[in-house]
PDB file of N, CA and C in Angstrom:
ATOM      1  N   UNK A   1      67.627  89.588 132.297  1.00  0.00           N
ATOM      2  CA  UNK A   1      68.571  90.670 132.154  1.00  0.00           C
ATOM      3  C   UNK A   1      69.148  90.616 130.737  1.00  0.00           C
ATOM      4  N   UNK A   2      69.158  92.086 130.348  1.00  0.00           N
ATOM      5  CA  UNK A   2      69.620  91.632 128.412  1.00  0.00           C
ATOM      6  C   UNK A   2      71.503  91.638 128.520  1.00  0.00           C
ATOM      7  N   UNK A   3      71.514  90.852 127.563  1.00  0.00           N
ATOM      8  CA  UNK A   3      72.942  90.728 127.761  1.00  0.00           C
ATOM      9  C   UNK A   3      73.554  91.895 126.266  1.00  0.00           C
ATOM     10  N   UNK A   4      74.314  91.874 126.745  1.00  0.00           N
ATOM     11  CA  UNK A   4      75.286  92.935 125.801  1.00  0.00           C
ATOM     12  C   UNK A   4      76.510  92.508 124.618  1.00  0.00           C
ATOM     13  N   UNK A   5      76.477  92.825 123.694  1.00  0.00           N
ATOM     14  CA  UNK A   5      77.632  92.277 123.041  1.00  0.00           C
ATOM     15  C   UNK A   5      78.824  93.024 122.922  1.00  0.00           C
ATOM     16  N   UNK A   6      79.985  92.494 122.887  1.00  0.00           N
ATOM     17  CA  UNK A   6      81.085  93.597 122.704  1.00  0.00           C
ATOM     18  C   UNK A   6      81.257  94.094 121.650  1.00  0.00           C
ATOM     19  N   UNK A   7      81.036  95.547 120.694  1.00  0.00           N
ATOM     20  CA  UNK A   7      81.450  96.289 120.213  1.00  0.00           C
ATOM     21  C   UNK A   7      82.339  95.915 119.227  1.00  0.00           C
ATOM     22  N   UNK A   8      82.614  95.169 117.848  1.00  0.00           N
ATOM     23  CA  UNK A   8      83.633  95.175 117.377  1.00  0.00           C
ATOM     24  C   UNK A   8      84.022  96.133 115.833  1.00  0.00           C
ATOM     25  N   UNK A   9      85.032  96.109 115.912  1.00  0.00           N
ATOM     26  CA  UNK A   9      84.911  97.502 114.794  1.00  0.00           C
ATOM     27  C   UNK A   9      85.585  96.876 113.492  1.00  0.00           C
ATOM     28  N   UNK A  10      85.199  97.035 112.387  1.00  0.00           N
ATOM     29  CA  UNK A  10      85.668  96.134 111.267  1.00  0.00           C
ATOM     30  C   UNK A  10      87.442  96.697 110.937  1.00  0.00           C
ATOM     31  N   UNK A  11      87.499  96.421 110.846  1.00  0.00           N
ATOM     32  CA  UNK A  11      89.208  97.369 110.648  1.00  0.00           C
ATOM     33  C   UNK A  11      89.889  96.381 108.603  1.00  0.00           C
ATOM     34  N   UNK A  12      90.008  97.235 108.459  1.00  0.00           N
ATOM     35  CA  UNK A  12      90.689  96.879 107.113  1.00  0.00           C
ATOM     36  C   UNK A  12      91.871  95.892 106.575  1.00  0.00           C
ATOM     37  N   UNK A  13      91.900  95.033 106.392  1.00  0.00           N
ATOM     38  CA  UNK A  13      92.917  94.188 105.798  1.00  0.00           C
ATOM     39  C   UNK A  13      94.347  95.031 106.079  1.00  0.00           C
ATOM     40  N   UNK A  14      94.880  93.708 106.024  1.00  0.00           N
ATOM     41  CA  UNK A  14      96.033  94.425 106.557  1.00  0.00           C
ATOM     42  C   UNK A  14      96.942  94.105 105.690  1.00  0.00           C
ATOM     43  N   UNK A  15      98.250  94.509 105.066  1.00  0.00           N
ATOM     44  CA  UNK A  15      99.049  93.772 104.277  1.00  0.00           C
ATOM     45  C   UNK A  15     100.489  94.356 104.212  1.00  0.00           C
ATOM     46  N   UNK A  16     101.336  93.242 105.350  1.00  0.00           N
ATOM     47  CA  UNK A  16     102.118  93.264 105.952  1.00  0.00           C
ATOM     48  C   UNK A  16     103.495  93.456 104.848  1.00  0.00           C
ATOM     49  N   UNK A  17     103.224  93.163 103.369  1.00  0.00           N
ATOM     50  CA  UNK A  17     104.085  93.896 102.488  1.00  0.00           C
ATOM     51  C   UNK A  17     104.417  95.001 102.303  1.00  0.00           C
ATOM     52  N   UNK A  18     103.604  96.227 102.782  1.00  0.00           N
ATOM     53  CA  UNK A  18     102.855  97.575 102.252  1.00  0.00           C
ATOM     54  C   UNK A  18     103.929  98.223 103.413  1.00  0.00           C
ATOM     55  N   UNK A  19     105.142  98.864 103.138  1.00  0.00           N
ATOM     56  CA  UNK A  19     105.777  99.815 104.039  1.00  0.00           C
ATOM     57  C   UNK A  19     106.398 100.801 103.356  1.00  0.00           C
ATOM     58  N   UNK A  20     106.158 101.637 104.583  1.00  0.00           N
ATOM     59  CA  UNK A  20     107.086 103.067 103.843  1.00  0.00           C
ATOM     60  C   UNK A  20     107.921 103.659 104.967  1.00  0.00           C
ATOM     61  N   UNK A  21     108.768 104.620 104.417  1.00  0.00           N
ATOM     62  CA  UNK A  21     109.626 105.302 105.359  1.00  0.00           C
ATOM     63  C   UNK A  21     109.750 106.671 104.625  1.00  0.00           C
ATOM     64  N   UNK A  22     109.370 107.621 106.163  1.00  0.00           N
ATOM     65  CA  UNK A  22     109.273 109.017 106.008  1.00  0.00           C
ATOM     66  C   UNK A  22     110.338 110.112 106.839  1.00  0.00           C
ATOM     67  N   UNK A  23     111.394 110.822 105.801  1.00  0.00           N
ATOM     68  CA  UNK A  23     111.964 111.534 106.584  1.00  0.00           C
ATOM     69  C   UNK A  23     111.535 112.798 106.817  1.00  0.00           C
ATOM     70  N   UNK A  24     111.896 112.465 108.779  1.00  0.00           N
ATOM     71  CA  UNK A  24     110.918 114.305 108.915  1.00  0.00           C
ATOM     72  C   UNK A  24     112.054 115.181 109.039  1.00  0.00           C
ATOM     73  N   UNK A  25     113.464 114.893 109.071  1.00  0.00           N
ATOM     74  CA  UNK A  25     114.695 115.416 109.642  1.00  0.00           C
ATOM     75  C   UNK A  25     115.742 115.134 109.684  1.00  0.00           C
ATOM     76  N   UNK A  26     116.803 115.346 109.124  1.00  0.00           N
ATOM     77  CA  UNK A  26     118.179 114.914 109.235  1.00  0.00           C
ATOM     78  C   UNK A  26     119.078 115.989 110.156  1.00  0.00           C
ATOM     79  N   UNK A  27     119.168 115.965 111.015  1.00  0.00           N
ATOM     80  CA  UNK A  27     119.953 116.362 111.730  1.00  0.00           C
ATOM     81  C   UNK A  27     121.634 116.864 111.796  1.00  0.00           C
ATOM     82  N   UNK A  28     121.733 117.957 112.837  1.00  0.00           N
ATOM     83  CA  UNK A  28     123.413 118.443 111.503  1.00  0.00           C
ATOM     84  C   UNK A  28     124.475 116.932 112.880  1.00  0.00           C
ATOM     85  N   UNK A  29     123.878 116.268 113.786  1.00  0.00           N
ATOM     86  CA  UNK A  29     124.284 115.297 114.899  1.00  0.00           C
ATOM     87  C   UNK A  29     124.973 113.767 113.688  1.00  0.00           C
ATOM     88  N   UNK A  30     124.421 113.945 112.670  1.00  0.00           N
ATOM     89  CA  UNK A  30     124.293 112.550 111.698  1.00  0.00           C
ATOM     90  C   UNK A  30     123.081 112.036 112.053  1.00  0.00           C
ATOM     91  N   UNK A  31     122.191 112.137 113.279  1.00  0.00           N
ATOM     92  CA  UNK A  31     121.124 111.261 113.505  1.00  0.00           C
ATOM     93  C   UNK A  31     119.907 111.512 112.431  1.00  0.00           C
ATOM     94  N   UNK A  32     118.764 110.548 111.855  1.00  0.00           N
ATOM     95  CA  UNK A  32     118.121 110.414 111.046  1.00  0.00           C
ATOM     96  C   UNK A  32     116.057 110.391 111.409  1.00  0.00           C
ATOM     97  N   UNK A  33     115.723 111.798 111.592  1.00  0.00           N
ATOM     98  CA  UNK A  33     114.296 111.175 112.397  1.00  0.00           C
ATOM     99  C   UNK A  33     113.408 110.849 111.454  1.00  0.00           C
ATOM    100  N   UNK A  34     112.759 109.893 111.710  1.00  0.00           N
ATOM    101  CA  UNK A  34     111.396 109.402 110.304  1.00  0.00           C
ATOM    102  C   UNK A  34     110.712 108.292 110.701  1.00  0.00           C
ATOM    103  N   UNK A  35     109.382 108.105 110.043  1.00  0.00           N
ATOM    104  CA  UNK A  35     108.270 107.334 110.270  1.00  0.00           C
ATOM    105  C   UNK A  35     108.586 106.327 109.460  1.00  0.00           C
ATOM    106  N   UNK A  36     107.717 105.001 110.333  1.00  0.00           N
ATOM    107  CA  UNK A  36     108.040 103.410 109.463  1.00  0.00           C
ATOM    108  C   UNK A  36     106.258 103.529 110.146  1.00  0.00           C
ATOM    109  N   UNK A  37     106.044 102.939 108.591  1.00  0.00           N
ATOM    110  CA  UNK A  37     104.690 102.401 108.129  1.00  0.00           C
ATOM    111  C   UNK A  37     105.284 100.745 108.321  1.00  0.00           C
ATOM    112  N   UNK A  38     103.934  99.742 108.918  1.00  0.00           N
ATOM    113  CA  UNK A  38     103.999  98.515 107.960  1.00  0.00           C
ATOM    114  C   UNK A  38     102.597  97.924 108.401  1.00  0.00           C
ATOM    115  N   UNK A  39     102.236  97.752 107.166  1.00  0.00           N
ATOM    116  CA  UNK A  39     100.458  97.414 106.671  1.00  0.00           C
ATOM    117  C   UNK A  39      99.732  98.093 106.687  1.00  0.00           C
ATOM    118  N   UNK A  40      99.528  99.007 107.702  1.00  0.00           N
ATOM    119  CA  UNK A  40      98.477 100.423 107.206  1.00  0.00           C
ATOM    120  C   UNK A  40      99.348 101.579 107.153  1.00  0.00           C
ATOM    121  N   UNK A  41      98.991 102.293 106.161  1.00  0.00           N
ATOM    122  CA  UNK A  41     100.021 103.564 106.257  1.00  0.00           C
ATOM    123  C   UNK A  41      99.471 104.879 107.079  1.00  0.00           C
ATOM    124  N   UNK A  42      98.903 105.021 107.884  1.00  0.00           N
ATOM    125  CA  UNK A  42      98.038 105.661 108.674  1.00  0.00           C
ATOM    126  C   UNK A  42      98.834 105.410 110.103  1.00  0.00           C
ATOM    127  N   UNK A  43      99.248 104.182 110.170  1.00  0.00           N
ATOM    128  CA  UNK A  43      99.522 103.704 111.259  1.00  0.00           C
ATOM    129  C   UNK A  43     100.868 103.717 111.297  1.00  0.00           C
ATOM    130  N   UNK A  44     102.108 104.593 111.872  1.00  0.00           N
ATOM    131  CA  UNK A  44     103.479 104.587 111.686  1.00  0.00           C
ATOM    132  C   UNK A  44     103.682 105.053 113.523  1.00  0.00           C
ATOM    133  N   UNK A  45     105.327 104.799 113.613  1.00  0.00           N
ATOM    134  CA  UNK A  45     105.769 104.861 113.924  1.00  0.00           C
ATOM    135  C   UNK A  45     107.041 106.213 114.294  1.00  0.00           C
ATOM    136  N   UNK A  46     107.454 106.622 114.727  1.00  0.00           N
ATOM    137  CA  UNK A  46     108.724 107.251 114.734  1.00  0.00           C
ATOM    138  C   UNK A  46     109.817 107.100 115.688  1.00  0.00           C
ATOM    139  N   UNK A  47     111.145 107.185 114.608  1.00  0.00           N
ATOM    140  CA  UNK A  47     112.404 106.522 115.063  1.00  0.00           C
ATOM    141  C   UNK A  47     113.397 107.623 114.683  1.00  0.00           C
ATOM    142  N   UNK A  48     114.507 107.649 115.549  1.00  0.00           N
ATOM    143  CA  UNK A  48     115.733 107.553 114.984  1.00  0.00           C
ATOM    144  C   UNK A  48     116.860 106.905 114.853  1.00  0.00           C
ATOM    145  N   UNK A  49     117.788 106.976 114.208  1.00  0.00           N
ATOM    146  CA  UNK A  49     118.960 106.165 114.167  1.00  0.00           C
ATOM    147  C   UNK A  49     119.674 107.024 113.494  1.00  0.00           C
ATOM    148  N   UNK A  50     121.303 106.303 113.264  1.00  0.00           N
ATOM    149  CA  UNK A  50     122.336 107.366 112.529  1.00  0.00           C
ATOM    150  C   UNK A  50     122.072 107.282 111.158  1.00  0.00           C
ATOM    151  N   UNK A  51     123.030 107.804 110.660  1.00  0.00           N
ATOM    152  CA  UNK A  51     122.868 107.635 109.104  1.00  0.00           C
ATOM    153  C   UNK A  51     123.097 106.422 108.297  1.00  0.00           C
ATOM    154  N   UNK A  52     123.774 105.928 108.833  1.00  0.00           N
ATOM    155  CA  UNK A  52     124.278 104.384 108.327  1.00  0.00           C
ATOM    156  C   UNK A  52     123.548 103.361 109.080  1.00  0.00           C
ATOM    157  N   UNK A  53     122.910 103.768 110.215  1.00  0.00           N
ATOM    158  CA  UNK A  53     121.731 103.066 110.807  1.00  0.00           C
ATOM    159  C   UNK A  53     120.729 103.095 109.943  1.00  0.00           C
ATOM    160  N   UNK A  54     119.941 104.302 109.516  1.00  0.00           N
ATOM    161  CA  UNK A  54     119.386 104.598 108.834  1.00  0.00           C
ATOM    162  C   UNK A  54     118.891 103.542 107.329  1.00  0.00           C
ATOM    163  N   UNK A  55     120.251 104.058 106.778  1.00  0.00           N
ATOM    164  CA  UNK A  55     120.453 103.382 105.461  1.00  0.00           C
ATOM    165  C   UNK A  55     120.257 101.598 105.247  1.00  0.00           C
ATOM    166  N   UNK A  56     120.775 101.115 106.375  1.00  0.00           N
ATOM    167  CA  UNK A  56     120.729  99.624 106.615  1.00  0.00           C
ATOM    168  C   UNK A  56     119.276  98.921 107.150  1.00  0.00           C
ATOM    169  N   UNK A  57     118.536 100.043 107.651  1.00  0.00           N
ATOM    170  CA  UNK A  57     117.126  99.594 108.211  1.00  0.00           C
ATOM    171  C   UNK A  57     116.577  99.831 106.803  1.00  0.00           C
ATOM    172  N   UNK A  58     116.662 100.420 106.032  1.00  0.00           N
ATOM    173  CA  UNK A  58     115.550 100.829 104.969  1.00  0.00           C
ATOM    174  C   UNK A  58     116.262  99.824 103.935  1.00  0.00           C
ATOM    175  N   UNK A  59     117.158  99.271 103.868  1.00  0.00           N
ATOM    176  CA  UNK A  59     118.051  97.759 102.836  1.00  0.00           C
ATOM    177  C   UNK A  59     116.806  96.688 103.185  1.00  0.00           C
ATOM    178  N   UNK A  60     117.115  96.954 104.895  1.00  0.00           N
ATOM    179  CA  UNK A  60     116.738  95.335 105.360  1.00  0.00           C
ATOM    180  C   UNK A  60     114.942  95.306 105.151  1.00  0.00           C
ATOM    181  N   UNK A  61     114.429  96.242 104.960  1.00  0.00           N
ATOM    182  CA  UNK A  61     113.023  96.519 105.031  1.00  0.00           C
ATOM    183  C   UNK A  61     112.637  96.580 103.837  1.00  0.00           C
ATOM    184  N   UNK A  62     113.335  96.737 102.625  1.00  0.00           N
ATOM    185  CA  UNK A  62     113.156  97.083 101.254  1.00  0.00           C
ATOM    186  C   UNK A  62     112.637  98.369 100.914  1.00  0.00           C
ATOM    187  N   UNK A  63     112.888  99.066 101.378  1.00  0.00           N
ATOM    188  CA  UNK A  63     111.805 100.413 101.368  1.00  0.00           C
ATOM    189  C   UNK A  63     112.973 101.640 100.447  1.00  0.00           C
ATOM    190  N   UNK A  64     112.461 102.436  99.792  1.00  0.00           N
ATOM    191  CA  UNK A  64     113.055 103.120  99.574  1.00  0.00           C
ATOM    192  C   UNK A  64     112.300 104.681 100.231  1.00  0.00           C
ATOM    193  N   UNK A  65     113.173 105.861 101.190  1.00  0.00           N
ATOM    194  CA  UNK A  65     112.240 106.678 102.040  1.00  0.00           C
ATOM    195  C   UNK A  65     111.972 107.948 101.031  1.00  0.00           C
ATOM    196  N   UNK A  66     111.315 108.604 101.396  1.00  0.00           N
ATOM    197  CA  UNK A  66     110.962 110.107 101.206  1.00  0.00           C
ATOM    198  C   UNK A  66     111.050 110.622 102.012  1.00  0.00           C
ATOM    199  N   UNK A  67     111.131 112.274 101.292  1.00  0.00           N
ATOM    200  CA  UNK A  67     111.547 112.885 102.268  1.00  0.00           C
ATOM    201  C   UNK A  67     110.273 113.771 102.664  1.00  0.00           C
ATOM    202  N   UNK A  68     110.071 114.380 104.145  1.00  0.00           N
ATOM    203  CA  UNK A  68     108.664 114.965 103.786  1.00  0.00           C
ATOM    204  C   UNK A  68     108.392 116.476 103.834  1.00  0.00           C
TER     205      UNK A  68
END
């Protein structure tokens, strides 16, 4: 019986320095909506938080955002 191998797919280096932050929306609430990249930028996330939430996640992350 032939045996089979599993499928693996090469996927690209990853480099866990490489982040960004994307604003899709500021809201008239104070709340802040936007994407966090980290290592592939293809690969994000979306969050919100307040504005001063906001501001303190993108300190602690080093990131400076755009807007989009």
């Amino acid at each position: 019986m032939p045996t089979t191998e599993p499928l693996i797919e090469e996927l690209p280096a990853v480099d866990l320095t490489r982040k960004s932050v994307r604003v899709l929306e500021r809201r008239s609430n104070g709340f802040v909506l936007f994407e966090f990249s980290l290592g592939w930028p293809e690969l994000v996330t979306e969050l919100m938080l307040t504005q001063a939430d906001f501001e303190a996640f993108c300190a602690a992350q080093g990131v400076q955002p755009t807007e989009a």
